[in-house]
Protein backbone atom coordinates (compact mmCIF):
# COMPACT_ATOMS: atom_id res chain seq x y z
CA UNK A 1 26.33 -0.60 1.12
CA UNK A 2 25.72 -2.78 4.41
CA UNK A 3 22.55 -5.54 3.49
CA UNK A 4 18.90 -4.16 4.08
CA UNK A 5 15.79 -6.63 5.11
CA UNK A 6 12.49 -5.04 4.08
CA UNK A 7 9.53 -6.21 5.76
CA UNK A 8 5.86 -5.17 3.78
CA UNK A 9 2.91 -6.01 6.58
CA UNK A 10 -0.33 -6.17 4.80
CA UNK A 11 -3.31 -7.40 5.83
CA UNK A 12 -3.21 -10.50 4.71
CA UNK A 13 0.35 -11.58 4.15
CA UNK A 14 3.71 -10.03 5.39
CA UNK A 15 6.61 -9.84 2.58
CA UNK A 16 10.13 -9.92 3.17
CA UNK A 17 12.83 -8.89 0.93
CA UNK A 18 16.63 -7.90 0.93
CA UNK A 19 18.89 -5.68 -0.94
CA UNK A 20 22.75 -5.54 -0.99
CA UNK A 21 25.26 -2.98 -2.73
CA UNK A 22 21.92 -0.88 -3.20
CA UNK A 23 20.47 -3.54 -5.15
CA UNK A 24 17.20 -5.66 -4.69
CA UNK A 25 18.08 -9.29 -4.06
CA UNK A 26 15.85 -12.03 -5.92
CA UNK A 27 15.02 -14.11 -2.80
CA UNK A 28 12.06 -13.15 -0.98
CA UNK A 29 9.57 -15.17 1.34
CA UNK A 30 6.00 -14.39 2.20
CA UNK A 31 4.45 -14.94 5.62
CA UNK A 32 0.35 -15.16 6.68
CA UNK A 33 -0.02 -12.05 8.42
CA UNK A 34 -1.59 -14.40 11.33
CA UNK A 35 1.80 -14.91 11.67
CA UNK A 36 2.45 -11.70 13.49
CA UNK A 37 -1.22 -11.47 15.29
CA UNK A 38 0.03 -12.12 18.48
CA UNK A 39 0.45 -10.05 21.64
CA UNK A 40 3.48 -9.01 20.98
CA UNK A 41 3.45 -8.44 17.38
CA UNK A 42 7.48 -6.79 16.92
CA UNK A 43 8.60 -10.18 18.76
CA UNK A 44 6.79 -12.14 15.92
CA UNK A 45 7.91 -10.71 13.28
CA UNK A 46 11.51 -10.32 14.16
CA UNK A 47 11.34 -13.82 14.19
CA UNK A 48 10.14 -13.98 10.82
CA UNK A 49 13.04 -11.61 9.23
CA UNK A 50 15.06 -14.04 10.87
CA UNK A 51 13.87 -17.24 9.67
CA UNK A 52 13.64 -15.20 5.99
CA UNK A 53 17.33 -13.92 6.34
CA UNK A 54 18.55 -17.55 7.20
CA UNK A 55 16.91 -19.28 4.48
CA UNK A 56 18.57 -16.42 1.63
CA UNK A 57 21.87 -16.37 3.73
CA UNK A 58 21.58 -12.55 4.07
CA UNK A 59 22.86 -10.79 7.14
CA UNK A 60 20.80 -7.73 7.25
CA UNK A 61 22.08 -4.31 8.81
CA UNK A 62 19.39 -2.75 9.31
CA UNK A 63 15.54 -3.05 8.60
CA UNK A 64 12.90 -0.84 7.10
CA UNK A 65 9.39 -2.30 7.64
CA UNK A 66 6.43 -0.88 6.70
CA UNK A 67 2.73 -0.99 7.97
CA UNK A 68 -0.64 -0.50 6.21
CA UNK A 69 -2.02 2.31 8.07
CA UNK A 70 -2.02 5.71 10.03
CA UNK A 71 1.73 6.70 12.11
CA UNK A 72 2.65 8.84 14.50
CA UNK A 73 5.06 11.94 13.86
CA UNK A 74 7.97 10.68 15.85
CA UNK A 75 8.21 7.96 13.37
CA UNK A 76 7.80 4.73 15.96
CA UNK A 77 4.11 4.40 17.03
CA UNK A 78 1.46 2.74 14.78
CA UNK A 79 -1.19 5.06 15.61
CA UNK A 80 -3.59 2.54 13.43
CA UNK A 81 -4.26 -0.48 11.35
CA UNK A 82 -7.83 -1.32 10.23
CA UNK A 83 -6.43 -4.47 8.77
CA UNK A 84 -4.07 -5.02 11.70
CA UNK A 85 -5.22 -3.94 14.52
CA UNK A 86 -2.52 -6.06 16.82
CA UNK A 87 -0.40 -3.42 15.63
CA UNK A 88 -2.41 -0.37 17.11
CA UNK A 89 -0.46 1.58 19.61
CA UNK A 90 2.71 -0.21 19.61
CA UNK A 91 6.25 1.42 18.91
CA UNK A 92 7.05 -0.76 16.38
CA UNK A 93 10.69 0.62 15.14
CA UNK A 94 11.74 0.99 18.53
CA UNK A 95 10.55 -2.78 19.82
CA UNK A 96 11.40 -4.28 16.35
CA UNK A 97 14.84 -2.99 16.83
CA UNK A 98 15.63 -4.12 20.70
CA UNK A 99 14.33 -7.39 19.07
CA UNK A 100 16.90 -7.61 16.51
CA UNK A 101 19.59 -5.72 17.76
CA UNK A 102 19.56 -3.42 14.40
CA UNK A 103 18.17 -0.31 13.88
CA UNK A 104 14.42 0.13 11.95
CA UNK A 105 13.05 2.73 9.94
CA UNK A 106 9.33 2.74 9.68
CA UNK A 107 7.09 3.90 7.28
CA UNK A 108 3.54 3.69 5.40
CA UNK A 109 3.48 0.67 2.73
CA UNK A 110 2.14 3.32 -0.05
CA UNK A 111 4.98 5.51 0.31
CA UNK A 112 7.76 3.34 -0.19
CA UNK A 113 5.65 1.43 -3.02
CA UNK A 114 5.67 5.38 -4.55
CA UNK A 115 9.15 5.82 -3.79
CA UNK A 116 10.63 2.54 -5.40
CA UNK A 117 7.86 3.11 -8.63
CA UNK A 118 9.97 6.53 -8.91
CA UNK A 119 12.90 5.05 -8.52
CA UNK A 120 13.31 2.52 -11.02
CA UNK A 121 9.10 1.60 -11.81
CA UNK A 122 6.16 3.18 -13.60
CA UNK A 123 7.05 6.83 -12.67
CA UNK A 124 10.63 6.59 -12.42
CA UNK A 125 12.18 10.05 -12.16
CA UNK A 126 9.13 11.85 -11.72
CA UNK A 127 7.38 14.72 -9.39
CA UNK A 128 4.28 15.49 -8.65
CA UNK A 129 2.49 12.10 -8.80
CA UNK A 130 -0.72 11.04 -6.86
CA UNK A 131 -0.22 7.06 -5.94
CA UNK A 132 -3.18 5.35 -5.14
CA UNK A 133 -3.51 1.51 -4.13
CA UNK A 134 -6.70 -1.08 -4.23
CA UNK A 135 -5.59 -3.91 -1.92
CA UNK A 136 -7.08 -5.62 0.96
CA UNK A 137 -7.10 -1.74 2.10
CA UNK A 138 -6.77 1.12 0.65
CA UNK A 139 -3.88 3.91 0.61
CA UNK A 140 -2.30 6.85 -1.16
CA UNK A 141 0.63 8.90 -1.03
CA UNK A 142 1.59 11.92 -2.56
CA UNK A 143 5.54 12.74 -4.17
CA UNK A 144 5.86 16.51 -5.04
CA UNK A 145 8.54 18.36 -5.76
CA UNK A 146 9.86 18.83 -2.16
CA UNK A 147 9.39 15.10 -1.66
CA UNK A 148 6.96 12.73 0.14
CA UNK A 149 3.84 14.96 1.26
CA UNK A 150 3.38 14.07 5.11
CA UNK A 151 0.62 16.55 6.55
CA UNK A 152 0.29 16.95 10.00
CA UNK A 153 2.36 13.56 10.34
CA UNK A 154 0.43 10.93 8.21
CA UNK A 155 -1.79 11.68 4.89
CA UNK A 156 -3.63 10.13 2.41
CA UNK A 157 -5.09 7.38 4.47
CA UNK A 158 -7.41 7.27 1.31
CA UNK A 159 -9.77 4.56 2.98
CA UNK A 160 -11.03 5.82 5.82
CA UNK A 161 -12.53 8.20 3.76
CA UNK A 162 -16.16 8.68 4.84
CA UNK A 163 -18.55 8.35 2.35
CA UNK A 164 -21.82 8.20 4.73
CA UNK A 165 -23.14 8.86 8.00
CA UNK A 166 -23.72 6.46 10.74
CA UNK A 167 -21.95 5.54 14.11
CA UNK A 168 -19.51 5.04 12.68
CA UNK A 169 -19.38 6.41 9.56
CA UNK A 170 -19.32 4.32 6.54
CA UNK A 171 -16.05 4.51 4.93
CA UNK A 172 -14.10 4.17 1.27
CA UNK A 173 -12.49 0.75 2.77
CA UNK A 174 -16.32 -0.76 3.44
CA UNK A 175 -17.31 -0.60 -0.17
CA UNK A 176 -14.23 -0.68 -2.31
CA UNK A 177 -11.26 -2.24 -0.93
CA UNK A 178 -9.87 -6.13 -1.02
CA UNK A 179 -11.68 -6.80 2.43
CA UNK A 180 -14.92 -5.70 0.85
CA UNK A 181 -14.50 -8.10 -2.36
CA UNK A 182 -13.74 -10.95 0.05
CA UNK A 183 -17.03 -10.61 2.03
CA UNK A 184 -18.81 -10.22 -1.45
CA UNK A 185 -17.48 -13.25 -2.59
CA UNK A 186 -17.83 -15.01 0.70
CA UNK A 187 -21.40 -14.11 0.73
CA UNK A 188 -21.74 -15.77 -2.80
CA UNK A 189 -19.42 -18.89 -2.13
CA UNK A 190 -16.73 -17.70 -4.60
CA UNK A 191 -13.20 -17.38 -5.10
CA UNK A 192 -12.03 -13.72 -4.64
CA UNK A 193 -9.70 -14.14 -7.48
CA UNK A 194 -12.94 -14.99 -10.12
CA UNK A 195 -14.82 -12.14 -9.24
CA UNK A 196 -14.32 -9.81 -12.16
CA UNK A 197 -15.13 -13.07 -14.20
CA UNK A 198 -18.31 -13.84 -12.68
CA UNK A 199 -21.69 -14.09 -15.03
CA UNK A 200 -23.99 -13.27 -12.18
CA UNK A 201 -25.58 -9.97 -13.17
CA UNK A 202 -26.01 -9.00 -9.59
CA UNK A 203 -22.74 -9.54 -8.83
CA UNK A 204 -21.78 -7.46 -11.82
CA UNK A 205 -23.53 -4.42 -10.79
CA UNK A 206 -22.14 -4.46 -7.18
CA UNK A 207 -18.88 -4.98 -8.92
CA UNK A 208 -20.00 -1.83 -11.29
CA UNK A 209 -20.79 0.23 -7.84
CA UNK A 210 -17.43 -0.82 -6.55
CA UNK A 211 -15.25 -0.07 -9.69
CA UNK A 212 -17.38 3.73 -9.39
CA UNK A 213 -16.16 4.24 -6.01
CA UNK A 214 -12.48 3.76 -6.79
CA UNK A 215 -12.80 6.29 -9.51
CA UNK A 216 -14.36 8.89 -7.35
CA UNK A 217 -11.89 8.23 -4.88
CA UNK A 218 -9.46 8.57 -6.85
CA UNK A 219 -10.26 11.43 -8.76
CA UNK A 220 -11.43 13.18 -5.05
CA UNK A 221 -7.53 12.82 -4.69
CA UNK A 222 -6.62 14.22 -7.46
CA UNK A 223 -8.76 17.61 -7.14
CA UNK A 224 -6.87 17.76 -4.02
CA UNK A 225 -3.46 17.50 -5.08
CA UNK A 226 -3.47 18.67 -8.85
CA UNK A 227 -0.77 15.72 -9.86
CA UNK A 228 0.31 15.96 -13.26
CA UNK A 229 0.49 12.07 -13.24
CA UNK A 230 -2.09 9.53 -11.21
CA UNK A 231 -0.15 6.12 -10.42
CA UNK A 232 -2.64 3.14 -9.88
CA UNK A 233 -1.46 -0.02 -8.30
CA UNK A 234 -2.55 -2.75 -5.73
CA UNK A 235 -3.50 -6.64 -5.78
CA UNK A 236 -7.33 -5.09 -7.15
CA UNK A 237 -6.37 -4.04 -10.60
CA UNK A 238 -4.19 -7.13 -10.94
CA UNK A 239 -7.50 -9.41 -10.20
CA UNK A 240 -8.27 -11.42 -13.55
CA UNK A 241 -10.91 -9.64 -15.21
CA UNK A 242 -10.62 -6.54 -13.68
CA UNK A 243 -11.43 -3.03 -16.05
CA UNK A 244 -9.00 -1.29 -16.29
CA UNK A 245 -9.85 0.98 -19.13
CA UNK A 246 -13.38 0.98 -17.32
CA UNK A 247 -11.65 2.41 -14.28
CA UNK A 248 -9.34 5.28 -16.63
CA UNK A 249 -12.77 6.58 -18.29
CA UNK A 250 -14.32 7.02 -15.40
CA UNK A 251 -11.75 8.94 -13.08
CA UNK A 252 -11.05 10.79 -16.39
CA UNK A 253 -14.90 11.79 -16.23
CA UNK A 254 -15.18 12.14 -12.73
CA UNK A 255 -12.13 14.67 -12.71
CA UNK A 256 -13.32 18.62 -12.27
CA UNK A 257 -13.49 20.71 -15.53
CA UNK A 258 -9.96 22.38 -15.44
CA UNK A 259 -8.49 19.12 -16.11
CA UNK A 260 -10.32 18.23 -19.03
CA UNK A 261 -8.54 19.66 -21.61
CA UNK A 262 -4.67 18.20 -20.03
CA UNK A 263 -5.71 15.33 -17.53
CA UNK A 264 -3.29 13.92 -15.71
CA UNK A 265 -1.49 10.46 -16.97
CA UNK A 266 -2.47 7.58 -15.65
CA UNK A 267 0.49 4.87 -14.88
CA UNK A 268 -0.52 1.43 -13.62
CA UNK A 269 2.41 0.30 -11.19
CA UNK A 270 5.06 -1.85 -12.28
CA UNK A 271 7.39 -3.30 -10.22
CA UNK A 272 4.74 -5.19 -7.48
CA UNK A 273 5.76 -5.43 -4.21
CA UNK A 274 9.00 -4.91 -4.81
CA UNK A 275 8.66 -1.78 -5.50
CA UNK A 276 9.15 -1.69 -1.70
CA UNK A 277 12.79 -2.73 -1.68
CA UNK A 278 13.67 -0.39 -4.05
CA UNK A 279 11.73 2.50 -2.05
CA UNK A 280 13.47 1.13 1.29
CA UNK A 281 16.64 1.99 -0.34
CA UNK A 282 15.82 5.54 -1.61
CA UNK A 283 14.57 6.01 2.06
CA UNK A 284 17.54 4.79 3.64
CA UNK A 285 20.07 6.30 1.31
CA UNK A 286 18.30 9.68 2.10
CA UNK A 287 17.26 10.46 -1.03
CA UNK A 288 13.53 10.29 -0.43
């Protein structure tokens, strides 16, 4: 099988890895996503994938890149990024590949995180699991039995849920996501990372208010999409500190009454953000 680059765009750092003969390569190299804030962000980061493929001597054949946020049907146009917005409106595959001369597949960062988890993480072999992920945004993705649940085009853009009214409406992403914890800890001079470790009892109980609206997320999800297993993953729960088992009871409690007596399992990810290479490669294998 002909090399693969994988490009992850999040909102805070882009991540490039490789696979070859189907399998993920060690070598990766992580980029600011400032990097790629430009005005023509496809031109910026071709020329990171090639300044990552030099460096691991890889000689990609094609490129699967993903983005943190909504796409259009035909599979090119970033429709929108909350965390990107240099991204919004752009045919990404389509400009990404005249810039490289190779040809792109794009897709939402949750999905192929899902994908590689089923393919050789947390949930490996499995149907009808719920993903969601706490990171500077928020996302989910559903895998049934037909495959990847799409909607209309997109679905489970989990953080734009609203959650109040206003102009605009106040939103899942304002309260509970990574962005959210860095103004909190901005506000109070402190490291994002020390959060969950933080004496301050105010801080704890906005913290406490936060950790509630991931569970009702969450478990808003679930009643949706009746998984029989609920993967959890995301640079959130791997914070020092943070409650995991907190997080379980509640969703657990949070969950309507038909589940109670057989809840779904709860999985934490695995595999990090690798779990994107391995995804890449169940997506361009067709197997997805």
């Amino acid at each position: 099988m002909s090399p693969l680059a994988v490009a992850e765009i999040g909102g805070t750092s882009v991540k490039i890895g490789f696979a070859a003969r189907g399998v993920p390569l060690a070598r990766t190299r992580t980029f600011p996503t400032a990097e790629i804030r430009t005005a023509d962000p496809p031109v910026a980061l071709a020329a990171l994938l090639r300044a990552a493929a030099a460096e691991a001597g890889i000689t990609p054949a094609r490129v699967v890149t993903t983005v943190p946020g909504f796409l259009a049907a035909d599979g090119d146009t970033v429709l929108h990024t909350a965390n990107v917005p240099e991204l919004d409106g752009v045919r990404l595959a389509s400009r990404l590949a005249a810039a490289l001369g190779l040809p792109v597949t794009l897709e939402r960062d949750v999905v192929l995180q899902l994908l590689g988890e089923s393919a050789a993480g947390a949930v490996r072999g499995a149907r009808e699991v719920l993903a969601v992920y706490f990171g500077t945004g928020i996302g989910a993705a559903y895998l049934g039995a037909q495959g990847i649940f799409r909607g209309g085009g997109w679905a489970l853009e989990l953080g734009h849920l609203p959650l109040a009214a206003g102009n605009p409406p106040e939103r899942l992403e304002d309260r509970a996501s990574g962005a959210a914890l860095a103004a909190r800890a901005a506000a109070r001079a402190r490291p994002v990372a020390e959060l969950f470790r933080s004496p301050d009892p105010a801080l704890a109980a906005a913290l406490d208010a936060v950790l509630w609206q991931q569970a009702l997320a969450v478990a808003a999800a679930a009643t949706l999409f009746s998984p029989r297993i609920i993967l959890l993953g995301g640079g959130i729960p791997q914070m020092a500190g943070f409650p995991r088992d907190t997080l379980t009871q509640r969703i657990a409690r949070s969950l309507p009454a038909p589940y109670r007596p057989h809840p779904p399992e709860l999985r934490w990810a695995r595999l990090g953000w690798k779990a994107a290479i391995h995804g890449a490669l169940l997506l361009t294998e067709g197997k997805a």
